[in-house]
Protein backbone atom coordinates (compact mmCIF):
# COMPACT_ATOMS: atom_id res chain seq x y z
CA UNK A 1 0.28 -13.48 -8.89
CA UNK A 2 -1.49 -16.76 -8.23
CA UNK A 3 -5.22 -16.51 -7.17
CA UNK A 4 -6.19 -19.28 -5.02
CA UNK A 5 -9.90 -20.10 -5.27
CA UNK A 6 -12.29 -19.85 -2.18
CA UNK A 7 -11.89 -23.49 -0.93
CA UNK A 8 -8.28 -23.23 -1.46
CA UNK A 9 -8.08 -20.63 1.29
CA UNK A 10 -10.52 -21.97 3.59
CA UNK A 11 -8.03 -25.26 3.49
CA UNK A 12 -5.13 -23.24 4.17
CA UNK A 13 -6.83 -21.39 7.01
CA UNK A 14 -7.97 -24.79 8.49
CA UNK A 15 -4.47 -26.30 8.57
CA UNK A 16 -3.07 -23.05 9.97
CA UNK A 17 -5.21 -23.76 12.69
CA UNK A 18 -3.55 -26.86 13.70
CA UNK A 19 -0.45 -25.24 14.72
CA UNK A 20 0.37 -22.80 17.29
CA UNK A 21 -0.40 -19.26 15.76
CA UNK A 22 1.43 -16.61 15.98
CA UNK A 23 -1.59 -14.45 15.55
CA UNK A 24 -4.36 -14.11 18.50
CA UNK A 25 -5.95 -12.65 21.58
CA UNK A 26 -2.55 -10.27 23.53
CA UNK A 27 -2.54 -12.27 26.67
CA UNK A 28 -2.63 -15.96 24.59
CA UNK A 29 0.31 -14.65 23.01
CA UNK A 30 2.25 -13.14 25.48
CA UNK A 31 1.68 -16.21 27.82
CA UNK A 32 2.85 -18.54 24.98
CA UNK A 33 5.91 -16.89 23.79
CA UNK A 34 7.43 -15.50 27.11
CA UNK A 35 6.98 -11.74 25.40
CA UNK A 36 7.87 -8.60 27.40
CA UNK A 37 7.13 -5.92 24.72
CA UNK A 38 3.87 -4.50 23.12
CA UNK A 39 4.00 -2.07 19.95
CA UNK A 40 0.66 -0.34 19.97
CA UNK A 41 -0.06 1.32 16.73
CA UNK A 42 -2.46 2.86 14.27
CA UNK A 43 -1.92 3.64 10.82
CA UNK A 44 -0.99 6.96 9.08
CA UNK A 45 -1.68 8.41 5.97
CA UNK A 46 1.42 7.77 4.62
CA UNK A 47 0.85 4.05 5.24
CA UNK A 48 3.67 3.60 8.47
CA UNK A 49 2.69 2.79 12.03
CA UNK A 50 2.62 4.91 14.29
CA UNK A 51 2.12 4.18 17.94
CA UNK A 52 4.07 3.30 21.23
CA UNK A 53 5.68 0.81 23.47
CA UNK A 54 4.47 -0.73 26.62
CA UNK A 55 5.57 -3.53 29.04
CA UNK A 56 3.77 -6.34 27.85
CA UNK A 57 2.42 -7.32 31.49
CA UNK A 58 1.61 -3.88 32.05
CA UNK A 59 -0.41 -3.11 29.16
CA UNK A 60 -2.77 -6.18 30.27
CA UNK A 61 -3.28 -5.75 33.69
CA UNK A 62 -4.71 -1.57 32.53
CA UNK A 63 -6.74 -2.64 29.85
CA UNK A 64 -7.85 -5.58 31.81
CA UNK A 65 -8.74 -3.24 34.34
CA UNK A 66 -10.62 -0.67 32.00
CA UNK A 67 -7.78 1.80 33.71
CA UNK A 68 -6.15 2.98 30.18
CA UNK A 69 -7.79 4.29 26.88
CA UNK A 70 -5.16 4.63 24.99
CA UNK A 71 -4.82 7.70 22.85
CA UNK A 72 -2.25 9.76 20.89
CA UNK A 73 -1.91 13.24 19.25
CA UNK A 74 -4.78 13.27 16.25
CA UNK A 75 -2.17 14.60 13.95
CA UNK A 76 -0.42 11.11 13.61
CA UNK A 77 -3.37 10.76 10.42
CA UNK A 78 -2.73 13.99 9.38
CA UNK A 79 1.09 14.82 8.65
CA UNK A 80 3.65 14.69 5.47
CA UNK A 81 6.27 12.19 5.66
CA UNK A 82 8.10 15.16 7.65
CA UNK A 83 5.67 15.06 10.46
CA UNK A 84 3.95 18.30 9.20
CA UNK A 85 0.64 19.70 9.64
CA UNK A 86 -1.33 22.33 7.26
CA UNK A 87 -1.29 25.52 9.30
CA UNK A 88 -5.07 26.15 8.91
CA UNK A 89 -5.91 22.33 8.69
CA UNK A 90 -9.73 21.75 10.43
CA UNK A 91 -8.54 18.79 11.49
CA UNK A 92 -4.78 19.02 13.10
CA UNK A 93 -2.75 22.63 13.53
CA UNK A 94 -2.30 25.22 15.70
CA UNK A 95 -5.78 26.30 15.27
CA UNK A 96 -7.13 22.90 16.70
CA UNK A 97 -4.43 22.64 19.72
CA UNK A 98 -3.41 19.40 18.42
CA UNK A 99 -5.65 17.34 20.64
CA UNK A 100 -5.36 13.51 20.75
CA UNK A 101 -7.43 11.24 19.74
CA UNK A 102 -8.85 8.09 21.20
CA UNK A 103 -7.49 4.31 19.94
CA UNK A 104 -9.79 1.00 19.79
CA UNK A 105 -6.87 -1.49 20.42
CA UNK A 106 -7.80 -4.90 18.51
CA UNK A 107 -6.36 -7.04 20.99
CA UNK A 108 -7.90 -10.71 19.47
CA UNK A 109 -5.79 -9.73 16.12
CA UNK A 110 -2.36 -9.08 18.24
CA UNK A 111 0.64 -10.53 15.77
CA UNK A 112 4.27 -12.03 17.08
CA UNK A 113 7.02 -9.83 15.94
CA UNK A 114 9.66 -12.52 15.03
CA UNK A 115 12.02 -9.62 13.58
CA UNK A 116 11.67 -8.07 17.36
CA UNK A 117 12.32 -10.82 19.65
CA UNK A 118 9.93 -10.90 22.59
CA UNK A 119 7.51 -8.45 20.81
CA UNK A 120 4.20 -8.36 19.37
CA UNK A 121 2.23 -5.91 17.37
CA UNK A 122 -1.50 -4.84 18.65
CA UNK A 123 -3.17 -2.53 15.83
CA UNK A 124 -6.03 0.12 16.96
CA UNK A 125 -8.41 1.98 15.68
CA UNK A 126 -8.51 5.43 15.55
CA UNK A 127 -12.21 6.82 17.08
CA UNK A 128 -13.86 10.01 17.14
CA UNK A 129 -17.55 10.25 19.17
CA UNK A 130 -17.23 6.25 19.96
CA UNK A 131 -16.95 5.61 16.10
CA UNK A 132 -14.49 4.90 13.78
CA UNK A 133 -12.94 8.51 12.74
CA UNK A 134 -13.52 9.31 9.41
CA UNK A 135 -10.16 10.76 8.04
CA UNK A 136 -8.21 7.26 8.89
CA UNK A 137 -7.05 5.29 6.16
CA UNK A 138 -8.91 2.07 7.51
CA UNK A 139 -12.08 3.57 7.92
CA UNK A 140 -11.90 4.69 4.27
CA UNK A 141 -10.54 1.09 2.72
CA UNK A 142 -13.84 0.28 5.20
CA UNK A 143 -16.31 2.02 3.94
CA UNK A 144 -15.54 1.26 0.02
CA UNK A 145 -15.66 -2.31 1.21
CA UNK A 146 -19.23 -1.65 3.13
CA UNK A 147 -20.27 -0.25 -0.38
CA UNK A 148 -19.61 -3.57 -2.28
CA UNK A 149 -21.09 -5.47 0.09
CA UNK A 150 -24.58 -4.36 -0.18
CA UNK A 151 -24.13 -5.19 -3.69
CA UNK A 152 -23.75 -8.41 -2.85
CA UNK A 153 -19.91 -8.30 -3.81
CA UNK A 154 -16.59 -9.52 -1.52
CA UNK A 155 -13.34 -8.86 -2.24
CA UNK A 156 -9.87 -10.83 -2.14
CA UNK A 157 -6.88 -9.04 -2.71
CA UNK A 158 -3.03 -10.10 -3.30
CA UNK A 159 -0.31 -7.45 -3.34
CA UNK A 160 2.91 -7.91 -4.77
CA UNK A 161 5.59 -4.78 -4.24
CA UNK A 162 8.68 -3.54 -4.97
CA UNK A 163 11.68 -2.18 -3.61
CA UNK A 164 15.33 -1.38 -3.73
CA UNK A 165 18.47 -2.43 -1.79
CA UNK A 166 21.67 -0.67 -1.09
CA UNK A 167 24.84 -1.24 0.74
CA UNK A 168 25.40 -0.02 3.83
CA UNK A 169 22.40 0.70 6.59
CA UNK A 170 19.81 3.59 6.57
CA UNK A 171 22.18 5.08 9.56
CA UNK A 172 25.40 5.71 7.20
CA UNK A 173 23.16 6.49 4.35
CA UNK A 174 21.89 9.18 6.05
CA UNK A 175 25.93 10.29 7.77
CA UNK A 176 26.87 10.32 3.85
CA UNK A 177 23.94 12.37 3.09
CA UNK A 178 22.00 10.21 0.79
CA UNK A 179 24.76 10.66 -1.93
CA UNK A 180 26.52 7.90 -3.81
CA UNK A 181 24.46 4.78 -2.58
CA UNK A 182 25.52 1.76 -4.09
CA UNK A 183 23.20 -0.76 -4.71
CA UNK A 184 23.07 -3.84 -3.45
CA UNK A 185 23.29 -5.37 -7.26
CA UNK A 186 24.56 -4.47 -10.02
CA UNK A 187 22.98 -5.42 -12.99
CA UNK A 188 19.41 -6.28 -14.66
CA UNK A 189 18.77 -9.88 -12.10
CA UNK A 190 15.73 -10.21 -13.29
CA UNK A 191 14.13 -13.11 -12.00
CA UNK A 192 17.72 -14.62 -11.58
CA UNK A 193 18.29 -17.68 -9.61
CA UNK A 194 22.22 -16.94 -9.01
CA UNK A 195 21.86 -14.11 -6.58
CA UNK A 196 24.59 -12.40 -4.37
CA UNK A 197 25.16 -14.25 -1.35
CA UNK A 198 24.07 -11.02 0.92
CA UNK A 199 20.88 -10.72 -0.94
CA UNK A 200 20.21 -14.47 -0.14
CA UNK A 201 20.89 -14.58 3.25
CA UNK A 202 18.58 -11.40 3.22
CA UNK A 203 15.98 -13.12 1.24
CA UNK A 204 15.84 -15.69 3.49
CA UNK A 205 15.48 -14.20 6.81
CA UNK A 206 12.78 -12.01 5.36
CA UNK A 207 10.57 -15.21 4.70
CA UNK A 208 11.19 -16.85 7.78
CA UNK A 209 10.31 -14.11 10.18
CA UNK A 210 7.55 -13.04 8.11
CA UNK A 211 6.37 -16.61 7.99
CA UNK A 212 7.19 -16.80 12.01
CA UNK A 213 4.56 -13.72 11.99
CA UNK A 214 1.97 -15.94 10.12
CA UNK A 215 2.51 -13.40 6.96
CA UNK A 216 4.30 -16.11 4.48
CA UNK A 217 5.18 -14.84 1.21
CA UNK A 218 4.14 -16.51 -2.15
CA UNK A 219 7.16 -15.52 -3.86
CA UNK A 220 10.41 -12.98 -3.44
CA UNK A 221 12.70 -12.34 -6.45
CA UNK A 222 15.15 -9.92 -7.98
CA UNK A 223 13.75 -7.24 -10.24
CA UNK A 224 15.11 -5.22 -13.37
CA UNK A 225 16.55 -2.64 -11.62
CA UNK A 226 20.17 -2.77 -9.54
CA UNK A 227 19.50 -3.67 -6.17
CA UNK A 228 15.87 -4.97 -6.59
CA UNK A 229 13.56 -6.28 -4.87
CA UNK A 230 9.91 -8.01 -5.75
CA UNK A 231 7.29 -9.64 -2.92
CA UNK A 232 4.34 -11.49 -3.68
CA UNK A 233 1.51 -12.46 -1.07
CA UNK A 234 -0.99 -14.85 -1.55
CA UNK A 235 -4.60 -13.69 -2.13
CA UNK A 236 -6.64 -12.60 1.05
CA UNK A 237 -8.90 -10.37 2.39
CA UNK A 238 -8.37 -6.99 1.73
CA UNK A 239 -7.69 -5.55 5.28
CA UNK A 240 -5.20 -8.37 6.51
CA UNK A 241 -3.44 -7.86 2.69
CA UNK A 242 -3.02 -4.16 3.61
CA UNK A 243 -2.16 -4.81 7.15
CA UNK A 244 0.56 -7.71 6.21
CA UNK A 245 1.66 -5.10 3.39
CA UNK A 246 2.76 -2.61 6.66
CA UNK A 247 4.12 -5.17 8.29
CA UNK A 248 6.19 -6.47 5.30
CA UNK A 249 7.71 -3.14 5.25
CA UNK A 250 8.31 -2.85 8.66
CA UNK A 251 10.31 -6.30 8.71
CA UNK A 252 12.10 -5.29 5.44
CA UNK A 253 13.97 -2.51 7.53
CA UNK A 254 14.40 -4.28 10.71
CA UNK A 255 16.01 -7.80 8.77
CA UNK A 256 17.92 -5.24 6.38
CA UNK A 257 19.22 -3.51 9.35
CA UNK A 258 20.86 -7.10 10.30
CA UNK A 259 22.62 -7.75 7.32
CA UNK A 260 24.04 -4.18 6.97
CA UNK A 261 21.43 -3.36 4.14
CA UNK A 262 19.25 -0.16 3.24
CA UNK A 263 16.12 -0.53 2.02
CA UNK A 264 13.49 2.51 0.26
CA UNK A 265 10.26 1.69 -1.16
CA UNK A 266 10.51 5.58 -2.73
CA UNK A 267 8.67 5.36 -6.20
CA UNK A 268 11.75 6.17 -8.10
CA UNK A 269 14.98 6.84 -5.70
CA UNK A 270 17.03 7.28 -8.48
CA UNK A 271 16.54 8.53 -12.42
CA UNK A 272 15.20 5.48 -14.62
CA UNK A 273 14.14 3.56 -11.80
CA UNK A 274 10.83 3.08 -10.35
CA UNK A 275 9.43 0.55 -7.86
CA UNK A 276 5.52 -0.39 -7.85
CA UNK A 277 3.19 -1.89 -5.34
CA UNK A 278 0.29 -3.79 -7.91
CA UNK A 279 -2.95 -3.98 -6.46
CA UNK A 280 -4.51 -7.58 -7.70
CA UNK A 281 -8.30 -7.56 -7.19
CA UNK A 282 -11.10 -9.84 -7.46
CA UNK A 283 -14.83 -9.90 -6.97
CA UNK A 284 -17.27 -12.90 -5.69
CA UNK A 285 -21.10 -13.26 -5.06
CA UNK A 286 -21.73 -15.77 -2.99
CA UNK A 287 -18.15 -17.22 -3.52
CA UNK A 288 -18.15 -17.71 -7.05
CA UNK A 289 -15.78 -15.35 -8.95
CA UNK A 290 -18.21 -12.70 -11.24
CA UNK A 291 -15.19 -10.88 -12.84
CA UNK A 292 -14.72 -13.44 -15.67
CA UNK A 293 -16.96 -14.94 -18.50
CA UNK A 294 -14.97 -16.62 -20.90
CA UNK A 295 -15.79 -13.52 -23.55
CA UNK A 296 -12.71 -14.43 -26.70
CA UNK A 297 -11.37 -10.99 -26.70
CA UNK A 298 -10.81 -10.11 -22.82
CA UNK A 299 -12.21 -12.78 -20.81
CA UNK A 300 -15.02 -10.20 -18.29
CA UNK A 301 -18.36 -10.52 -17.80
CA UNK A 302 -20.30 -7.31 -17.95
CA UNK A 303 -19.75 -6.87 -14.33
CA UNK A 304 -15.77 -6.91 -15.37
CA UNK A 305 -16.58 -4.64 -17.73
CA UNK A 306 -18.10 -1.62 -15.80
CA UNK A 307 -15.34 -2.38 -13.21
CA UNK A 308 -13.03 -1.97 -15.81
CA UNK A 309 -14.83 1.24 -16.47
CA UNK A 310 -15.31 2.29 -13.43
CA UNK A 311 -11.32 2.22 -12.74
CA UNK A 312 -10.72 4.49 -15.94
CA UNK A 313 -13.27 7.07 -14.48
CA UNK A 314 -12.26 7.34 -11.36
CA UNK A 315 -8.22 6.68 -10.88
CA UNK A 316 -7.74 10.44 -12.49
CA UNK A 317 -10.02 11.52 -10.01
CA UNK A 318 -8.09 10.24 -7.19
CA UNK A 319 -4.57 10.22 -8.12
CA UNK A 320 -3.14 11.70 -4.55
CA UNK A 321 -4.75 8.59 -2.90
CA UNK A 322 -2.21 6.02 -5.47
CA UNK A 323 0.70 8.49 -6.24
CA UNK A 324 0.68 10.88 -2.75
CA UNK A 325 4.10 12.82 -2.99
CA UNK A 326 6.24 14.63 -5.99
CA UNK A 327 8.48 11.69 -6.49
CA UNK A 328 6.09 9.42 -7.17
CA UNK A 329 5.25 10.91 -10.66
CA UNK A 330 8.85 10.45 -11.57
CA UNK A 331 7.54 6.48 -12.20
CA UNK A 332 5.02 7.04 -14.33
CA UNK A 333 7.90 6.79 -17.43
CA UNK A 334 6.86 5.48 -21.29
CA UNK A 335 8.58 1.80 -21.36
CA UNK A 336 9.37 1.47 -17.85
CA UNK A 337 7.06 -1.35 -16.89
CA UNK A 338 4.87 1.52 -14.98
CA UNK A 339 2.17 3.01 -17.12
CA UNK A 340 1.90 6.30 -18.46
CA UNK A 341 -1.43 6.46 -19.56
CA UNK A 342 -4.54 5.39 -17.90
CA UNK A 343 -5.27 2.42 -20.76
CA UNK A 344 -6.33 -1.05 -19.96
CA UNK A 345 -5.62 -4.34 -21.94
CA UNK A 346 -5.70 -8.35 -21.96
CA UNK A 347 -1.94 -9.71 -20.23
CA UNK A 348 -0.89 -6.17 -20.81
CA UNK A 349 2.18 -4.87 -18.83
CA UNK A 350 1.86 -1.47 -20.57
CA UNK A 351 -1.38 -0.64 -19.03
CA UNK A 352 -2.63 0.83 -16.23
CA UNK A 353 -5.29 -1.71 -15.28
CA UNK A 354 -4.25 -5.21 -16.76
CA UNK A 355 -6.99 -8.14 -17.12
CA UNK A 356 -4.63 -11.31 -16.38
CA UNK A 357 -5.15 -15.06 -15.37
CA UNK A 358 -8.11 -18.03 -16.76
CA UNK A 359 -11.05 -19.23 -15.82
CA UNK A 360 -12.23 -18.38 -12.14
CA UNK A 361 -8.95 -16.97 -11.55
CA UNK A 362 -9.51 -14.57 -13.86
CA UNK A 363 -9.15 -10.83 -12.04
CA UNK A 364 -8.08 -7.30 -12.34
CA UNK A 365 -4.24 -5.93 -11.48
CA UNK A 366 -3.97 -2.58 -10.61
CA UNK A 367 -0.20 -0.98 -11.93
CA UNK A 368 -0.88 2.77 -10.85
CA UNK A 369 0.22 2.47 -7.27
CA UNK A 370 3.78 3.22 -6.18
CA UNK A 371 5.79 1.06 -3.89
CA UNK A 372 5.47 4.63 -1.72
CA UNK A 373 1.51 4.45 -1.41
CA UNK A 374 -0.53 3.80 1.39
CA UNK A 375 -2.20 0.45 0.74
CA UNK A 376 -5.13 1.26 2.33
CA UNK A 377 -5.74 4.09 0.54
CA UNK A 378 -4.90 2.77 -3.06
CA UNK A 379 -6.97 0.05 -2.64
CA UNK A 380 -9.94 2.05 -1.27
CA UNK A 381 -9.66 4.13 -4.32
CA UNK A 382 -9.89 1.35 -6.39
CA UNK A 383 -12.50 0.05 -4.66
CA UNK A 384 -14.52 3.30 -5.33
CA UNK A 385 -13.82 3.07 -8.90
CA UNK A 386 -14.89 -0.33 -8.84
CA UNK A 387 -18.29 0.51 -7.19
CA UNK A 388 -18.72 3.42 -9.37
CA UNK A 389 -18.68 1.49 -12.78
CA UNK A 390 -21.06 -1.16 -11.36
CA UNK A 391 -23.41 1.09 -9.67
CA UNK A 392 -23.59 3.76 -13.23
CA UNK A 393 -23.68 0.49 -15.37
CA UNK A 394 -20.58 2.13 -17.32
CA UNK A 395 -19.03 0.50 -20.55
CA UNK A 396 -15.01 1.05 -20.80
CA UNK A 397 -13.48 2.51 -23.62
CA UNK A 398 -11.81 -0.76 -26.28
CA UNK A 399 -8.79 -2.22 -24.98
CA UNK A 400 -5.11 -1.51 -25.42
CA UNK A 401 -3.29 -3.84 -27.71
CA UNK A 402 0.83 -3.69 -28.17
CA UNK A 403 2.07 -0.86 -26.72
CA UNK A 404 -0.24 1.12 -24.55
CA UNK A 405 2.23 3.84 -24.05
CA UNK A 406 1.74 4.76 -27.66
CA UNK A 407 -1.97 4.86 -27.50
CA UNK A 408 -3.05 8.25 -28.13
CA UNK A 409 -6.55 7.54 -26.99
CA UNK A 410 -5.93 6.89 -23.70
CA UNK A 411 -5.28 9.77 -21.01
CA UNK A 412 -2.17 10.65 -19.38
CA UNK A 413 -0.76 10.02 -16.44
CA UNK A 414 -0.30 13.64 -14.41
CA UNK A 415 3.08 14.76 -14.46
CA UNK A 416 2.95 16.42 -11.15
CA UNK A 417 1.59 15.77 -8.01
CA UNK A 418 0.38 19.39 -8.17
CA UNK A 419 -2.01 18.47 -11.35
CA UNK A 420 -3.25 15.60 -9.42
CA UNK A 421 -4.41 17.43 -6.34
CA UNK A 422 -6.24 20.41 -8.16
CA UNK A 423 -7.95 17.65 -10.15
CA UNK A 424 -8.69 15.91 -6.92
CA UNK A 425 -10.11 18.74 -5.04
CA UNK A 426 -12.28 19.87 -8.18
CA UNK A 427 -13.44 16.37 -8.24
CA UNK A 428 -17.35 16.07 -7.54
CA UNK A 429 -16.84 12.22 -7.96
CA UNK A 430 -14.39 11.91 -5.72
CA UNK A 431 -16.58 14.20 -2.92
CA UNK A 432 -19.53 11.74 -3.91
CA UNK A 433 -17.35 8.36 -3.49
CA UNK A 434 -14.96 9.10 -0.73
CA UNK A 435 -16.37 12.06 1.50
CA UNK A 436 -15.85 16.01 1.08
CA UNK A 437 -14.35 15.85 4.12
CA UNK A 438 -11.83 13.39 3.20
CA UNK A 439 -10.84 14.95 -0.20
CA UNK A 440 -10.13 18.31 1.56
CA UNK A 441 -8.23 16.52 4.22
CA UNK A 442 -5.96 14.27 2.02
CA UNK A 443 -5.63 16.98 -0.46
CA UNK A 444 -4.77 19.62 2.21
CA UNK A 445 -1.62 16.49 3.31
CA UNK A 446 -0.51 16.01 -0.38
CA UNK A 447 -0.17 19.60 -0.65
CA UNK A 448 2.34 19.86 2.48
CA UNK A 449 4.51 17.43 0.26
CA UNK A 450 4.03 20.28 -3.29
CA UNK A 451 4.90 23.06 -0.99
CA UNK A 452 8.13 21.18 0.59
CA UNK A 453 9.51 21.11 -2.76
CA UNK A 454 8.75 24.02 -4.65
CA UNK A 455 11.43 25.52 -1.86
CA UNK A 456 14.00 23.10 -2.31
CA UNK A 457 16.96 23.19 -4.58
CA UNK A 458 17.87 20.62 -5.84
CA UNK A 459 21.23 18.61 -6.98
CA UNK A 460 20.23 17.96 -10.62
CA UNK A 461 18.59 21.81 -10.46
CA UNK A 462 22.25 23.12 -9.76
CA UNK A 463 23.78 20.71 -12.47
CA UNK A 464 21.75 21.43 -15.33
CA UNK A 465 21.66 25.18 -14.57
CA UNK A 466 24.80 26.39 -12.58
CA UNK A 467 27.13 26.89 -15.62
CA UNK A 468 24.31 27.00 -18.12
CA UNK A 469 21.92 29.92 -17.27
């Protein structure tokens, strides 16, 4: 992950400017590119956008008009990946009547859709009482950020994720019931150059329309695992990283869809194999980077430090928010290249926080979150463990050297998602960083994804036990 520096940026954003952009107010861009087709959409909890389609012309003459609020059932930031609610939820069930909720459409932020010909994206807000509402995931990344910032802190942040590739599209994965998917490589293609002419053309595509979106991509390679996939964006502000994370995903499926692919960013859709999304983070006063010091053993300042700190502290705390559903603690293997303890170390893959690059581009990666984890969320967890270690002035615990997964010291990774939400409900930390209110809301979702489980039997269930018990 390359950091670019502050000036760096502000040179890229100035020659961006020189060129049409596919990025700006709806009616610039549907005059400019002929468009026809509007995706309005807010983000769930589970990190996927949720919204509808209008007629392009339509949409502008209502909202021009002040004839359409736009709304949509409040349970779209409240369900498992199944669309379910909790039954007593305060928030969305039968109890509440599932009422909608109103949406703040950000129409000066509207995005071409190159993977969608004639289409753009507009992304709103979801509002309770004329103000942001509380349990969304972007008012929660929001207020972490808010936090920082009356320390006097900003934050850039570059994601690079993971996922995997198989033959055939998500439509005749699904006919063949998710059995025998092949995938789209075969072998450990780690960062190989020769790559299967499918996955190229794939590759390809991918940056152009994601480019054509104004979302270009630092870097895409093969990964260790058969069939995948690694993405690398440049450094940015933390909501547009988050938002062009979505959006990523959402072109992954669309451009896989062309070329007869199926993608999953599932944490581990198959035994041995897991698929990250690492968080890269870095702090600035007054745009100079405050992270780094030049210190011989780890490079941080004492700001780095109680970041540091702060991470190790709070990540337990908050596990749901990184790792939200069963399968993501299938990842969390000892030499997998995902950590399994929550240790932190100098250029340390092993670890769950890793201090990497020099200098002023010196900065913290994040290796908890799954490639299944709501971005916003991750980071905003992060973000609170960041805040927390400056704000209590905490001192980490010494670094990892070698092989993290061997040191003792250093706590484990839950096993369960089940663990991780009793810890996260029982955490006063977690109530005093995030909101009570959003603890027993998130908490209440992860638990939708526990219970969905604990009634299903499963393949390798019947195969260890059928002949054997």
């Amino acid at each position: 992950m390359r950091v670019a520096t502050r000036s760096a940026r502000s040179r890229a954003a100035r020659a961006a400017a020189t060129v049409q952009s596919p990025v700006g107010p709806l009616h610039g861009l549907v005059d400019a590119f002929g468009l026809d087709t509007v995706l309005l959409a807010a983000i769930d909890v589970q990190g996927r956008l949720k919204g509808k389609t209008y007629d392009a012309q339509v949409l502008l003459e209502r909202l021009r008009s002040g004839r359409i609020t736009p709304e949509m059932c409040g349970y779209v930031i409240g369900t498992d990946l199944g669309m379910s609610t909790p039954q007593h939820g305060a928030f969305a069930s039968w109890n509440t009547g599932y009422g909608d909720i109103a949406l703040l459409p950000d129409l000066a932020s509207a995005r071409l859709l190159p993977w969608l010909p004639g289409a753009a994206l507009v992304l709103a807000e979801p509002i309770e009482d004329s103000w942001p509402h509380p349990l969304a995931p972007t008012t929660l990344l929001n207020q972490q950020l808010t936090h920082l910032a009356g320390l006097g802190l900003n934050v850039a942040v570059g994601i690079e994720t993971e996922f995997i590739l198989y033959e055939g599209t998500v439509g005749q994965a699904a006919a063949a019931g998710w059995r025998q998917l092949r995938p789209a490589t075969w072998d450990n293609r780690d960062y190989a150059i020769d790559q299967p002419s499918t996955i190229a053309a794939f590759s390809r595509r991918l940056r152009q329309v994601l480019g054509g979106a104004g979302l270009p991509v630092e870097a895409v390679k093969l990964e260790g695992a058969a069939g995948q996939v690694e993405v690398t964006f440049p450094y940015g502000e933390p909501r547009l990283a988050c938002e062009q994370h979505l959006l990523f995903k959402h072109a992954v499926r669309a451009t896989a869809e062309e070329h007869g692919l199926a993608p999953t960013f599932m944490a581990s859709p198959a035994t041995g194999v897991s698929s990250g999304m690492h968080l890269h983070v870095s702090l600035y006063r007054d745009d100079q980077p405050v992270l780094g010091s030049g210190r011989e053993e780890t490079g941080l300042s004492e700001l780095g430090e109680q970041a540091v700190a702060g991470l190790l502290e709070v990540l337990p705390q908050t596990a749901p928010l990184w790792a939200p559903y069963v399968n993501s603690y299938k990842r969390f293997a000892k030499h997998s290249f995902a950590p399994a303890r929550f240790a932190w170390g100098r250029d340390n893959r092993s670890c769950a926080v890793r201090v990497v690059g020099h200098g002023g581009g010196l900065h913290l990666e994040v290796r908890l979150p799954g490639a299944d984890a709501n971005p916003h969320l991750a980071l905003a967890a992060v973000l609170a463990g960041v805040r927390h270690g400056i704000e209590a002035g905490l001192k980490p615990r010494p670094a990892s050297e070698g092989d993290a997964y061997r040191d003792a010291e250093a706590p484990l990774i839950p096993r369960h998602l089940a663990d991780a939400v009793r810890t996260f409900e029982a955490s006063t930390l977690a109530a005093d960083l995030l909101g009570e209110r959003q603890v027993a809301h998130l908490s209440a979702v992860a638990r939708l994804d526990v219970d969905d489980h604990a009634a299903c039997v499963t393949n390798a269930e019947v195969e260890r036990g059928f002949a054997q018990a």
